[in-house]
PDB file of N, CA and C in Angstrom:
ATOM      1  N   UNK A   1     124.868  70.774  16.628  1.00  0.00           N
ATOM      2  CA  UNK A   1     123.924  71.861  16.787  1.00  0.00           C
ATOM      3  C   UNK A   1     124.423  72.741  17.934  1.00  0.00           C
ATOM      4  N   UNK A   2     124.288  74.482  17.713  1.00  0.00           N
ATOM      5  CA  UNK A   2     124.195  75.170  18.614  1.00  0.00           C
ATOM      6  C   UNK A   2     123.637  76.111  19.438  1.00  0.00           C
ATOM      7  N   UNK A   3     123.232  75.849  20.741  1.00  0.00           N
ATOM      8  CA  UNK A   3     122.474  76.526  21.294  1.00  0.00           C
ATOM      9  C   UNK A   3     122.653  78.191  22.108  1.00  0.00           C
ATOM     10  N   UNK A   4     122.282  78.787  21.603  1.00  0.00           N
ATOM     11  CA  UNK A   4     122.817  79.926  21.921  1.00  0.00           C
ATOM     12  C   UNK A   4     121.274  80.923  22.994  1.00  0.00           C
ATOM     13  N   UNK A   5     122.084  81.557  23.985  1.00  0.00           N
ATOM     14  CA  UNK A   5     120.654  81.568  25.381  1.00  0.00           C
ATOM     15  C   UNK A   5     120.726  83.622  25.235  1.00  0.00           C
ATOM     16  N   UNK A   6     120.026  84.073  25.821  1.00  0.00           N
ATOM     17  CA  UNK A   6     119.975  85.235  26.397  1.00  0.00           C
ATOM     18  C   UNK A   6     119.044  85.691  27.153  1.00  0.00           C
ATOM     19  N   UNK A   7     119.564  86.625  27.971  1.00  0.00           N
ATOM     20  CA  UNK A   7     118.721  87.202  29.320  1.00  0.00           C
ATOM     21  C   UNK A   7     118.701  88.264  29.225  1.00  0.00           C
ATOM     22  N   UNK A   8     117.028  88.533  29.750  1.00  0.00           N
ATOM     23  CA  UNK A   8     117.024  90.387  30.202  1.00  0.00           C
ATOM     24  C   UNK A   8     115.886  90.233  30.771  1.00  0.00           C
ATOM     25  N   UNK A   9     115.691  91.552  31.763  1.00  0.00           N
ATOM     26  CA  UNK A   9     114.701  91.491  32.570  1.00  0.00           C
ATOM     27  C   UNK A   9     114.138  93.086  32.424  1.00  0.00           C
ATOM     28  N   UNK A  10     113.074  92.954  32.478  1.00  0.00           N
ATOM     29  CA  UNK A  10     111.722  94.535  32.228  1.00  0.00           C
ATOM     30  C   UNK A  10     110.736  94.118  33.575  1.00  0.00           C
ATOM     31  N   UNK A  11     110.617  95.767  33.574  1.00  0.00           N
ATOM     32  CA  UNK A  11     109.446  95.597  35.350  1.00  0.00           C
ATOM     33  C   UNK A  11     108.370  94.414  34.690  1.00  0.00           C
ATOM     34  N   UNK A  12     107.478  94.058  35.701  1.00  0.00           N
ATOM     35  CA  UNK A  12     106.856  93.202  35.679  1.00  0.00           C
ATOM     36  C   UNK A  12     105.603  93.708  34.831  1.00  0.00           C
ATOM     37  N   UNK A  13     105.523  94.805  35.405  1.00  0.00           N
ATOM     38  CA  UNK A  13     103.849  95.354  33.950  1.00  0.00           C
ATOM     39  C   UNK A  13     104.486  95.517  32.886  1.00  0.00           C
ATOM     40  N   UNK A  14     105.671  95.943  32.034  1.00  0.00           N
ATOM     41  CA  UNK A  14     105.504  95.742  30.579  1.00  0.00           C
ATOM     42  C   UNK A  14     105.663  94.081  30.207  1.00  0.00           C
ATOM     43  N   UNK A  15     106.020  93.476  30.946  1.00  0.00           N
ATOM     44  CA  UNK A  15     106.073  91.315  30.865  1.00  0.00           C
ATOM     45  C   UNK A  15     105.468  91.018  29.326  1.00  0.00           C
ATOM     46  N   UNK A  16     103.898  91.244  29.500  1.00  0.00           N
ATOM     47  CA  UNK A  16     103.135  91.110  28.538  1.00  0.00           C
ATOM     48  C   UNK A  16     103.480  91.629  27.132  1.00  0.00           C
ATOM     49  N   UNK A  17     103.649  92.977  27.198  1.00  0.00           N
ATOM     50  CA  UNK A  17     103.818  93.783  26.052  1.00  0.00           C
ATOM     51  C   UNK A  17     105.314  93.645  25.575  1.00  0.00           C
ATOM     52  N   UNK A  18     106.520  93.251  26.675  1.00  0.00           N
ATOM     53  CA  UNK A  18     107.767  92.389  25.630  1.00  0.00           C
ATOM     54  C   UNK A  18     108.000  91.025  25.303  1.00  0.00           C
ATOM     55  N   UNK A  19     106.826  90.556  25.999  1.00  0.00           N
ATOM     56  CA  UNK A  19     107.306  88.825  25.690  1.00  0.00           C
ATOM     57  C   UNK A  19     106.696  89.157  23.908  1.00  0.00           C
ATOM     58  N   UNK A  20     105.380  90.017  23.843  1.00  0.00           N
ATOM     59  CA  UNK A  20     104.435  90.231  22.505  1.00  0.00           C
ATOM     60  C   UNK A  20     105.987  90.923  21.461  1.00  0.00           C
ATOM     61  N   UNK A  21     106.008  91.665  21.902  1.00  0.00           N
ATOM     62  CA  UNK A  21     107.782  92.701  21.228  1.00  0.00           C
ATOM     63  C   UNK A  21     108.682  91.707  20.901  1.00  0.00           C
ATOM     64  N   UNK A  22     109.136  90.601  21.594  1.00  0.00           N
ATOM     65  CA  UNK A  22     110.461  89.699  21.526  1.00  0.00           C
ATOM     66  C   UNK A  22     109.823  88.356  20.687  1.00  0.00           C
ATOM     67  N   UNK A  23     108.729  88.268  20.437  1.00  0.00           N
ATOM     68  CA  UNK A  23     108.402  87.301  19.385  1.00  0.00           C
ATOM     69  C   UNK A  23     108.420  87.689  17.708  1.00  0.00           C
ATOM     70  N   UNK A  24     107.672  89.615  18.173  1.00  0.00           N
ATOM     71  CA  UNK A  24     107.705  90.117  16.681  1.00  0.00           C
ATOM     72  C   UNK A  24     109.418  90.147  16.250  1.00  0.00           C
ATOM     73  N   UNK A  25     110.427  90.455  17.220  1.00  0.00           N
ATOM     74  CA  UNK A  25     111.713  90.950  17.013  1.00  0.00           C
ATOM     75  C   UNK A  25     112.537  89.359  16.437  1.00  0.00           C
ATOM     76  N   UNK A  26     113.003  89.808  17.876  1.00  0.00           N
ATOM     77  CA  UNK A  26     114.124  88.449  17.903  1.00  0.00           C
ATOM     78  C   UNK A  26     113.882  86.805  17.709  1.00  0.00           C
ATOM     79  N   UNK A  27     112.573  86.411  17.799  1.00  0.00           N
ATOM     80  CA  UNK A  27     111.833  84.917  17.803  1.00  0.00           C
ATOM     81  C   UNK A  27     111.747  85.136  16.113  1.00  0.00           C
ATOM     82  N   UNK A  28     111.191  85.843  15.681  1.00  0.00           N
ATOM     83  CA  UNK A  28     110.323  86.123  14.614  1.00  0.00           C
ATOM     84  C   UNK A  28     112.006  86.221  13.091  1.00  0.00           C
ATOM     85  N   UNK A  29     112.625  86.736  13.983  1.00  0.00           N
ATOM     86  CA  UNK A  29     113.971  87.262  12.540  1.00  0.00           C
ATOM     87  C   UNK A  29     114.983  86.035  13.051  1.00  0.00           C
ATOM     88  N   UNK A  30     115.104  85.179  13.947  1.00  0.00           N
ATOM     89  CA  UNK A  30     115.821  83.841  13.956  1.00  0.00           C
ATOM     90  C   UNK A  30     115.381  82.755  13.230  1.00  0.00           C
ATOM     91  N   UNK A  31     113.978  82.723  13.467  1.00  0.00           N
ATOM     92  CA  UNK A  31     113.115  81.414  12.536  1.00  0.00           C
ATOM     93  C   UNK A  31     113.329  82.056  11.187  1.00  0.00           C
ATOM     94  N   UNK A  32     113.611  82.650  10.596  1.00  0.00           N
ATOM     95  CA  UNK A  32     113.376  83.171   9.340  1.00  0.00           C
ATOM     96  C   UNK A  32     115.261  83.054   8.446  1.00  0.00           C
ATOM     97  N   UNK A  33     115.523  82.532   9.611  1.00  0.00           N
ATOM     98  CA  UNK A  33     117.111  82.756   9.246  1.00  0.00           C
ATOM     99  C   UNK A  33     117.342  80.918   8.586  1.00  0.00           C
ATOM    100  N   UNK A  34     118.224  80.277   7.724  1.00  0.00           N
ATOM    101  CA  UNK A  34     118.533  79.489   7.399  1.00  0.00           C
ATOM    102  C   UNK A  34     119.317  78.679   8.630  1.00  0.00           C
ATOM    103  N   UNK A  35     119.288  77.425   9.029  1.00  0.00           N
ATOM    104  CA  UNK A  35     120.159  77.172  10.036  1.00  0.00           C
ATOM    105  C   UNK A  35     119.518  77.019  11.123  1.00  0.00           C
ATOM    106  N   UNK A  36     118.597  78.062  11.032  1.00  0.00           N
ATOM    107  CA  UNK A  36     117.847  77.953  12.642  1.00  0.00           C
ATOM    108  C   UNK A  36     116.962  77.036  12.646  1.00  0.00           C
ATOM    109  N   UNK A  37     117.211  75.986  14.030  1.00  0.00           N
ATOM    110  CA  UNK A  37     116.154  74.972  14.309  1.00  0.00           C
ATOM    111  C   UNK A  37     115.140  75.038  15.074  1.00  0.00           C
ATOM    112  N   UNK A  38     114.885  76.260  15.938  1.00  0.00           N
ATOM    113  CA  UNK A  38     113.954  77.050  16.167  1.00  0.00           C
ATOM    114  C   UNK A  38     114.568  77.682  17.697  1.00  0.00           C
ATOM    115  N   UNK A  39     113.574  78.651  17.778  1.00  0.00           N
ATOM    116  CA  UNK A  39     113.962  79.928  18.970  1.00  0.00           C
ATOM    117  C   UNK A  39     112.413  79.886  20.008  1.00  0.00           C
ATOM    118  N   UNK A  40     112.621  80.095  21.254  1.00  0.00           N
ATOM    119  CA  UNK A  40     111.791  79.797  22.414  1.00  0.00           C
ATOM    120  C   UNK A  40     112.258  80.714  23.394  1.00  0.00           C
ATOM    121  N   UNK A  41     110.918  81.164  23.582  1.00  0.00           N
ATOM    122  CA  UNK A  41     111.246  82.417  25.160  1.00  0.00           C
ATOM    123  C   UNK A  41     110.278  81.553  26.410  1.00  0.00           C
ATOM    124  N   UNK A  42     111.226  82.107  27.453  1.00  0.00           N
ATOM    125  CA  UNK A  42     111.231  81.181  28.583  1.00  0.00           C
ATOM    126  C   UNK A  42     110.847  82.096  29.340  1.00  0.00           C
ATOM    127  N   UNK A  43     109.784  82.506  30.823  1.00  0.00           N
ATOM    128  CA  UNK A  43     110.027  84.071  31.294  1.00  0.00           C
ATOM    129  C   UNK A  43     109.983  83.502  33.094  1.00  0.00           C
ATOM    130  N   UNK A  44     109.979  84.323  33.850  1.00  0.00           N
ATOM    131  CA  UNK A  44     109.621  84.024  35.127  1.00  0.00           C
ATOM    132  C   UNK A  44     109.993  85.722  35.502  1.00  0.00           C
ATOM    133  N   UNK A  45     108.432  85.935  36.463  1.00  0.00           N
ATOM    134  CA  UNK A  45     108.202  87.208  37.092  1.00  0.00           C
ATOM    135  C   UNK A  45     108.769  86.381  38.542  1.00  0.00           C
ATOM    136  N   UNK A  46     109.797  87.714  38.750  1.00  0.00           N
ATOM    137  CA  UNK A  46     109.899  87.680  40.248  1.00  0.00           C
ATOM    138  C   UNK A  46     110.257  89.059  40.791  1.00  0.00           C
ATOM    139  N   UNK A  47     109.837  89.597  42.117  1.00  0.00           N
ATOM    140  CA  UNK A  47     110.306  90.370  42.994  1.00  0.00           C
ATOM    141  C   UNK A  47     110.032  91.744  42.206  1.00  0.00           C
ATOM    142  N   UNK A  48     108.828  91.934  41.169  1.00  0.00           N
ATOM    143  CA  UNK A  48     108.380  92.996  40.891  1.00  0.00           C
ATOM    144  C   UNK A  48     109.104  93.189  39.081  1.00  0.00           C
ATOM    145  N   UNK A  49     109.949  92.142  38.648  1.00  0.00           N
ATOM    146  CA  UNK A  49     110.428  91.694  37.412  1.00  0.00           C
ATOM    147  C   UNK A  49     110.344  90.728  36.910  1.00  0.00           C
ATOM    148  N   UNK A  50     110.121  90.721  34.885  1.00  0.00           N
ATOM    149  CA  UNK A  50     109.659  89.923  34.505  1.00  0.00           C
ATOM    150  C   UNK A  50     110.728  89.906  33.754  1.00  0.00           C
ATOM    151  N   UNK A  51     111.596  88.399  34.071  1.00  0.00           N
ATOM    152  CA  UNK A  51     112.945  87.512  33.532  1.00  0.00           C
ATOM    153  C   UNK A  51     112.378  87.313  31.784  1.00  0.00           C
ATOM    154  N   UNK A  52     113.218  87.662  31.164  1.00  0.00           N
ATOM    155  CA  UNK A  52     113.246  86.782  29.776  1.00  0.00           C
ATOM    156  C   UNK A  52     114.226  85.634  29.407  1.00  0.00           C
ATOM    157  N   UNK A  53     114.583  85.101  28.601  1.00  0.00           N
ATOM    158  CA  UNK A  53     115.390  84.611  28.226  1.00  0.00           C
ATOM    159  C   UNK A  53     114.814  83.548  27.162  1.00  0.00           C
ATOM    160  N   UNK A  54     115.474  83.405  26.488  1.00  0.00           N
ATOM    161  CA  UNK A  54     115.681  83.728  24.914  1.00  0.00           C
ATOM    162  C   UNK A  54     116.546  82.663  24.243  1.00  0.00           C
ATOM    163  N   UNK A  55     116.090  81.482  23.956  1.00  0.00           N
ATOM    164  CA  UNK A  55     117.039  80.195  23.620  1.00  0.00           C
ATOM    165  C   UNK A  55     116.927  79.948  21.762  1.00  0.00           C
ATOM    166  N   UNK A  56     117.760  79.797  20.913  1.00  0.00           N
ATOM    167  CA  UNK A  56     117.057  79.466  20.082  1.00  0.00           C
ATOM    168  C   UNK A  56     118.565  78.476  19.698  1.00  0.00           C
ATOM    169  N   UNK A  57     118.310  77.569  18.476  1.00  0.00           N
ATOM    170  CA  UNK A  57     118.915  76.309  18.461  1.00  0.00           C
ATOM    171  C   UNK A  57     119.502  76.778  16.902  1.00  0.00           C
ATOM    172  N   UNK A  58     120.830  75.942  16.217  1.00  0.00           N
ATOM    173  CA  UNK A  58     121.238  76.914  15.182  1.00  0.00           C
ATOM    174  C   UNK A  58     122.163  75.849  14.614  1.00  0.00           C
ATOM    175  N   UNK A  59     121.967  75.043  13.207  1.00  0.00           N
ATOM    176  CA  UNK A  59     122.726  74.342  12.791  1.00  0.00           C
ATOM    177  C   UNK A  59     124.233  74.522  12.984  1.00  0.00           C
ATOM    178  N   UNK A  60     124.890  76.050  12.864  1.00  0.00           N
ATOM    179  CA  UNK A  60     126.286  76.344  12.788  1.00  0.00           C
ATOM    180  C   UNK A  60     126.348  77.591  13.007  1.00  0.00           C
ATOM    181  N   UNK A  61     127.831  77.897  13.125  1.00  0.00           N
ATOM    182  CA  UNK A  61     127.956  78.967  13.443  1.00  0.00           C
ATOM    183  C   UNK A  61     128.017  80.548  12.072  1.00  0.00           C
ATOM    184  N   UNK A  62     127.907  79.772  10.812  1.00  0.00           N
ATOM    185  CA  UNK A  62     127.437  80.619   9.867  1.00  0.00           C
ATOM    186  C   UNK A  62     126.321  81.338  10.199  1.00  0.00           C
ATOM    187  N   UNK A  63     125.104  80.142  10.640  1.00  0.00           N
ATOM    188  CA  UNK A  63     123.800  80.251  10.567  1.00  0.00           C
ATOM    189  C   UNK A  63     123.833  81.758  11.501  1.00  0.00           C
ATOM    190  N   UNK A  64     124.437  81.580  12.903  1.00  0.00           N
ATOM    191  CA  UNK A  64     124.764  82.308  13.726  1.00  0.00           C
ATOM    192  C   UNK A  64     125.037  83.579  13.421  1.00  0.00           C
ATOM    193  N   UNK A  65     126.041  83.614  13.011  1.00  0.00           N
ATOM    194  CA  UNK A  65     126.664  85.047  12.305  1.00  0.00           C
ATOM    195  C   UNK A  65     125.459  85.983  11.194  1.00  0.00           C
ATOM    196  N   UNK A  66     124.565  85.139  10.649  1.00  0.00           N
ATOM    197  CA  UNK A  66     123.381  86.100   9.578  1.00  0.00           C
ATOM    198  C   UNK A  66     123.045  86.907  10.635  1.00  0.00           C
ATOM    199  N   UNK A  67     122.469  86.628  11.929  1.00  0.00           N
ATOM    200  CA  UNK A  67     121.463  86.907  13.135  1.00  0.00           C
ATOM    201  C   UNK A  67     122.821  88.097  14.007  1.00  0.00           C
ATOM    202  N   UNK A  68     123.325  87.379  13.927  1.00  0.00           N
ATOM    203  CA  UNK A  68     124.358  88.136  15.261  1.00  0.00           C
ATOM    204  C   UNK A  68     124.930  88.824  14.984  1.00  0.00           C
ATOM    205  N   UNK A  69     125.985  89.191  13.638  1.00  0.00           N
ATOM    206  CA  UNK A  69     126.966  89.783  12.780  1.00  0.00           C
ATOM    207  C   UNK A  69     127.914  89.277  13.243  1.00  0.00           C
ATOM    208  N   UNK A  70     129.108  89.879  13.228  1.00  0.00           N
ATOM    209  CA  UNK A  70     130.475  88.853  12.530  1.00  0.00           C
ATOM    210  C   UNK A  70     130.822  89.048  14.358  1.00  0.00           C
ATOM    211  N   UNK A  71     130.444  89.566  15.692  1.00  0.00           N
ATOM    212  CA  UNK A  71     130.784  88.847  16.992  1.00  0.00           C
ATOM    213  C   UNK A  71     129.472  88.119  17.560  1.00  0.00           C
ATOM    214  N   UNK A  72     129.179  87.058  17.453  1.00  0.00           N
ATOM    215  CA  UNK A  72     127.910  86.601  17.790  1.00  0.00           C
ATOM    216  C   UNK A  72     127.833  86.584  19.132  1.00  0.00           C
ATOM    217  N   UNK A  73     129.068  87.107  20.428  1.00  0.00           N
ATOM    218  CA  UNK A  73     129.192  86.907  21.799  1.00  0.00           C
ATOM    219  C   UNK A  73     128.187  87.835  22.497  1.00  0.00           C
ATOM    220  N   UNK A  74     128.062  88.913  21.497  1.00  0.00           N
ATOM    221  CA  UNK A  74     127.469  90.023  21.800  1.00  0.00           C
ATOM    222  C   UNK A  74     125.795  89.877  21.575  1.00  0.00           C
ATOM    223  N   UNK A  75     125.065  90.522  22.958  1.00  0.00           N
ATOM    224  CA  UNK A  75     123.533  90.583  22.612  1.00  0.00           C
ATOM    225  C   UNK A  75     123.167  91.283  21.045  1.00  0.00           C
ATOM    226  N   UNK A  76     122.128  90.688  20.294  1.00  0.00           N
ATOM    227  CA  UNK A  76     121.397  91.590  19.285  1.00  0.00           C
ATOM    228  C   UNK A  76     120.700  92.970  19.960  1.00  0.00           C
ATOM    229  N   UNK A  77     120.563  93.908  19.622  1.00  0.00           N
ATOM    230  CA  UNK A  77     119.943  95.133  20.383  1.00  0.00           C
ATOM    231  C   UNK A  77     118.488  95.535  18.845  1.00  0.00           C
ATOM    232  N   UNK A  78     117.304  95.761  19.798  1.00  0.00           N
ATOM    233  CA  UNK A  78     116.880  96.367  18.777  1.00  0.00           C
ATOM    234  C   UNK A  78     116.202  97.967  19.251  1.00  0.00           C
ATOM    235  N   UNK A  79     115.558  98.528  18.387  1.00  0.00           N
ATOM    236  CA  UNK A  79     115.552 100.116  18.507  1.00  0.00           C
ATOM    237  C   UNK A  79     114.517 100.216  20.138  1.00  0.00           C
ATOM    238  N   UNK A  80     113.778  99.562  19.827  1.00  0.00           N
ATOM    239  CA  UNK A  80     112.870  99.890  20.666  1.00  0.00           C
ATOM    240  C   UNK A  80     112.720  99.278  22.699  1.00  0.00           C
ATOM    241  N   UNK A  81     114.003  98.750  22.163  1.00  0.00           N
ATOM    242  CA  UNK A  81     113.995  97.650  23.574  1.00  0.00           C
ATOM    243  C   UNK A  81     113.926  98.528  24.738  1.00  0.00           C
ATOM    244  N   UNK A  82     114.714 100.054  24.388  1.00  0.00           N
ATOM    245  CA  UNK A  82     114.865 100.895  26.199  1.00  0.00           C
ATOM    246  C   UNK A  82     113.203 101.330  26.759  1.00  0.00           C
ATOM    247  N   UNK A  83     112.343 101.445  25.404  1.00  0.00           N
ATOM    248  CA  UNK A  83     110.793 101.508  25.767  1.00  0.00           C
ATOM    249  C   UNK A  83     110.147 100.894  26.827  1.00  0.00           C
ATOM    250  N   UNK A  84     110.966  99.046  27.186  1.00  0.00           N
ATOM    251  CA  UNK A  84     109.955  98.745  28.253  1.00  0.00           C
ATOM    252  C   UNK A  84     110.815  98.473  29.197  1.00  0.00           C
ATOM    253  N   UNK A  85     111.706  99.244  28.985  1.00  0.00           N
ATOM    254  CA  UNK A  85     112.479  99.451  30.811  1.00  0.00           C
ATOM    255  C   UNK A  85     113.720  97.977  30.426  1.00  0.00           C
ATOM    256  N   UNK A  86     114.003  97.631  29.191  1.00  0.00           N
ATOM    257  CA  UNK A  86     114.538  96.562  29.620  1.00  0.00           C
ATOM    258  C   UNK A  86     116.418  96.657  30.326  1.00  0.00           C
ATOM    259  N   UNK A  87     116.508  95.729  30.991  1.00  0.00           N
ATOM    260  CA  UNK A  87     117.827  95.730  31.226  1.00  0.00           C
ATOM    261  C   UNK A  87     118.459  94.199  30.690  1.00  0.00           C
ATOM    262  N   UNK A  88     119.691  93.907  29.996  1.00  0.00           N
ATOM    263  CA  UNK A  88     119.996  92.987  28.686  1.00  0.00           C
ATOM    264  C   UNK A  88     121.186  92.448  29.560  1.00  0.00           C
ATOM    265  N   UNK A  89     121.682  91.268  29.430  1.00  0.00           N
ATOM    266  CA  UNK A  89     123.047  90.579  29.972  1.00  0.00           C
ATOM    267  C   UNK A  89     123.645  91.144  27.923  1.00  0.00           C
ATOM    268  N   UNK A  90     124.449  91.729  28.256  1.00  0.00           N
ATOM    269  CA  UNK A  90     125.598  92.194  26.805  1.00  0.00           C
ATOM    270  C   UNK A  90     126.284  91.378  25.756  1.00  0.00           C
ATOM    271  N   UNK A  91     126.300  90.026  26.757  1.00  0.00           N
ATOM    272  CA  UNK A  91     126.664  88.736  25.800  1.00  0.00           C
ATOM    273  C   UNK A  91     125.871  87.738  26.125  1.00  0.00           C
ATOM    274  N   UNK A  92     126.060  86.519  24.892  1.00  0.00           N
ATOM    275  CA  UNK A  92     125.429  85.832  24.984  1.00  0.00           C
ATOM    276  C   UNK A  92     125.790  84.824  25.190  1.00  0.00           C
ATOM    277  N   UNK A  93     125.436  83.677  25.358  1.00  0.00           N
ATOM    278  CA  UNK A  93     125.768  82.144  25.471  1.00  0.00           C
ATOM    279  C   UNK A  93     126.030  81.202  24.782  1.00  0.00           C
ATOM    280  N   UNK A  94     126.725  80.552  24.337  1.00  0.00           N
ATOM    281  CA  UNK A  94     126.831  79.611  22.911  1.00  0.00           C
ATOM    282  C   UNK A  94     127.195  78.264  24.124  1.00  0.00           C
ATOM    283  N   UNK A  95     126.472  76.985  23.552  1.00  0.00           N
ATOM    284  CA  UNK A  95     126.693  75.845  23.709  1.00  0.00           C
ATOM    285  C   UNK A  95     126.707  74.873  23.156  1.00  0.00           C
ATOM    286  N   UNK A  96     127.349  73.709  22.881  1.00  0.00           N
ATOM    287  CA  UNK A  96     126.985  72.476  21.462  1.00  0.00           C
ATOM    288  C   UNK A  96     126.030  71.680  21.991  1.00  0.00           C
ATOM    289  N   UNK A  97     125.151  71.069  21.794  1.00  0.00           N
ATOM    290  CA  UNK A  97     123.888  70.441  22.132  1.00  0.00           C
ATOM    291  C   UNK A  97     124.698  69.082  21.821  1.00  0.00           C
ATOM    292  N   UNK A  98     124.845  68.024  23.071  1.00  0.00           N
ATOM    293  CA  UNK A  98     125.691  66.876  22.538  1.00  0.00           C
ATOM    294  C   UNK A  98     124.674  65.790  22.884  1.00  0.00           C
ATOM    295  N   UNK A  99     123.352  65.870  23.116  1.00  0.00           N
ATOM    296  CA  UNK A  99     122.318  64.986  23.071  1.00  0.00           C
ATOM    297  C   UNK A  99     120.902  65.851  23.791  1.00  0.00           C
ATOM    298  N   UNK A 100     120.011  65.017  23.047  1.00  0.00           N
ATOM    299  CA  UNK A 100     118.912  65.005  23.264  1.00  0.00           C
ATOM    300  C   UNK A 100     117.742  63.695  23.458  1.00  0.00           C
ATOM    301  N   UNK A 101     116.623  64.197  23.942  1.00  0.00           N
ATOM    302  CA  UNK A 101     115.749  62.915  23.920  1.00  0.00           C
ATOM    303  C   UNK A 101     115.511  62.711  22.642  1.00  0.00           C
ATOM    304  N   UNK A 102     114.518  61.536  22.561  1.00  0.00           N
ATOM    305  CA  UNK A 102     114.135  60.906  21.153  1.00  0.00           C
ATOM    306  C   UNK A 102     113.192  61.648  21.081  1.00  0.00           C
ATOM    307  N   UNK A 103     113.186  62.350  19.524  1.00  0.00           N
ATOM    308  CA  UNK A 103     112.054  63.354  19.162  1.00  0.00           C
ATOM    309  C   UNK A 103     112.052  64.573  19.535  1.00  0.00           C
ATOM    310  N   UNK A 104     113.570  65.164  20.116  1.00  0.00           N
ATOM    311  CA  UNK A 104     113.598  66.432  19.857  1.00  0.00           C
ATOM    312  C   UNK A 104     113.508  67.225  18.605  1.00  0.00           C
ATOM    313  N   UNK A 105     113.231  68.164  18.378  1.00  0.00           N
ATOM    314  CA  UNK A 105     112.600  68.644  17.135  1.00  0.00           C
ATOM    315  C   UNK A 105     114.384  69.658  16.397  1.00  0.00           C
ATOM    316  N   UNK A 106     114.846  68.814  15.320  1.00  0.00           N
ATOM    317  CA  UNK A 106     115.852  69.220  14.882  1.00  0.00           C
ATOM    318  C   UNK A 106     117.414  68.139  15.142  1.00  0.00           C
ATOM    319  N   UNK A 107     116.893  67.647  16.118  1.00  0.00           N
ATOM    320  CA  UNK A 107     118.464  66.791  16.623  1.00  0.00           C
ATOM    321  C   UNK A 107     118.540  65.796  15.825  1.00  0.00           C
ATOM    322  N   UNK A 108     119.543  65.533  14.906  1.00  0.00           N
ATOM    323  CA  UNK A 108     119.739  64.450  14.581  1.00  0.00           C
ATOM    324  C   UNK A 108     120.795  63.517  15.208  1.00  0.00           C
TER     325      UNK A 108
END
C-alpha cells in the first residue's frame, strides 16, 4: 500500500470554508477512485494560519495515476483553490506503508 501526503496552508478565517471545499474536492474524487483505501484531512491553525494536509492511502500506483495523471509527484490543483488564499507545497509525498496496527482499515 501507498501513502501519498499533501500540504497547504489558507489564513485562518477561510479554515472552515476549505477544510468544507477539500472534502467536496480532493477527499470526495479519491474515495471514488478504485484503489483508494481511503483519504483523511488533518489541519492545525497556527500563527494566524490554518495548516491542511491531506493523506489518503492507495492500493498502487495505477490507482494513483487515475487521481494524479501520468506525474503523480505533482500537487492536484483545482479551479477554485486561489479563492481562499491558499498557498500548496507543488509536490507531493509518496510512501509504502510497511506496517500497521491490527485493524487498520485496508492493511492487509
Amino acid at each position: 500500500m501507498i501513502v501519498r501526503s499533501w500540504h497547504g496552508v489558507v489564513p485562518a478565517a477561510q479554515g472552515e470554508a476549505f477544510r468544507d471545499y477539500l472534502l467536496r474536492t480532493g477527499v470526495a474524487e479519491t474515495q471514488a477512485i478504485p484503489g483508494n483505501r481511503g483519504s483523511y484531512i488533518h489541519s492545525r491553525e497556527r500563527d494566524g494560519w490554518e495548516h491542511f494536509f491531506m493523506v489518503s492511502y492507495w492500493d498502487n500506483w495505477e490507482a494513483i495515476r487515475i487521481f494524479a495523471g501520468p506525474d503523480p509527484q505533482i500537487a492536484v490543483d483545482y479551479p477554485e483553490d486561489r479563492k481562499f488564499g491558499l498557498i500548496a507545497d507543488p509536490i507531493v509525498l509518496h510512501h509504502e506503508v510497511v506496517g500497521a496496527p491490527a485493524g487498520f482499515p485496508g492493511f492487509d
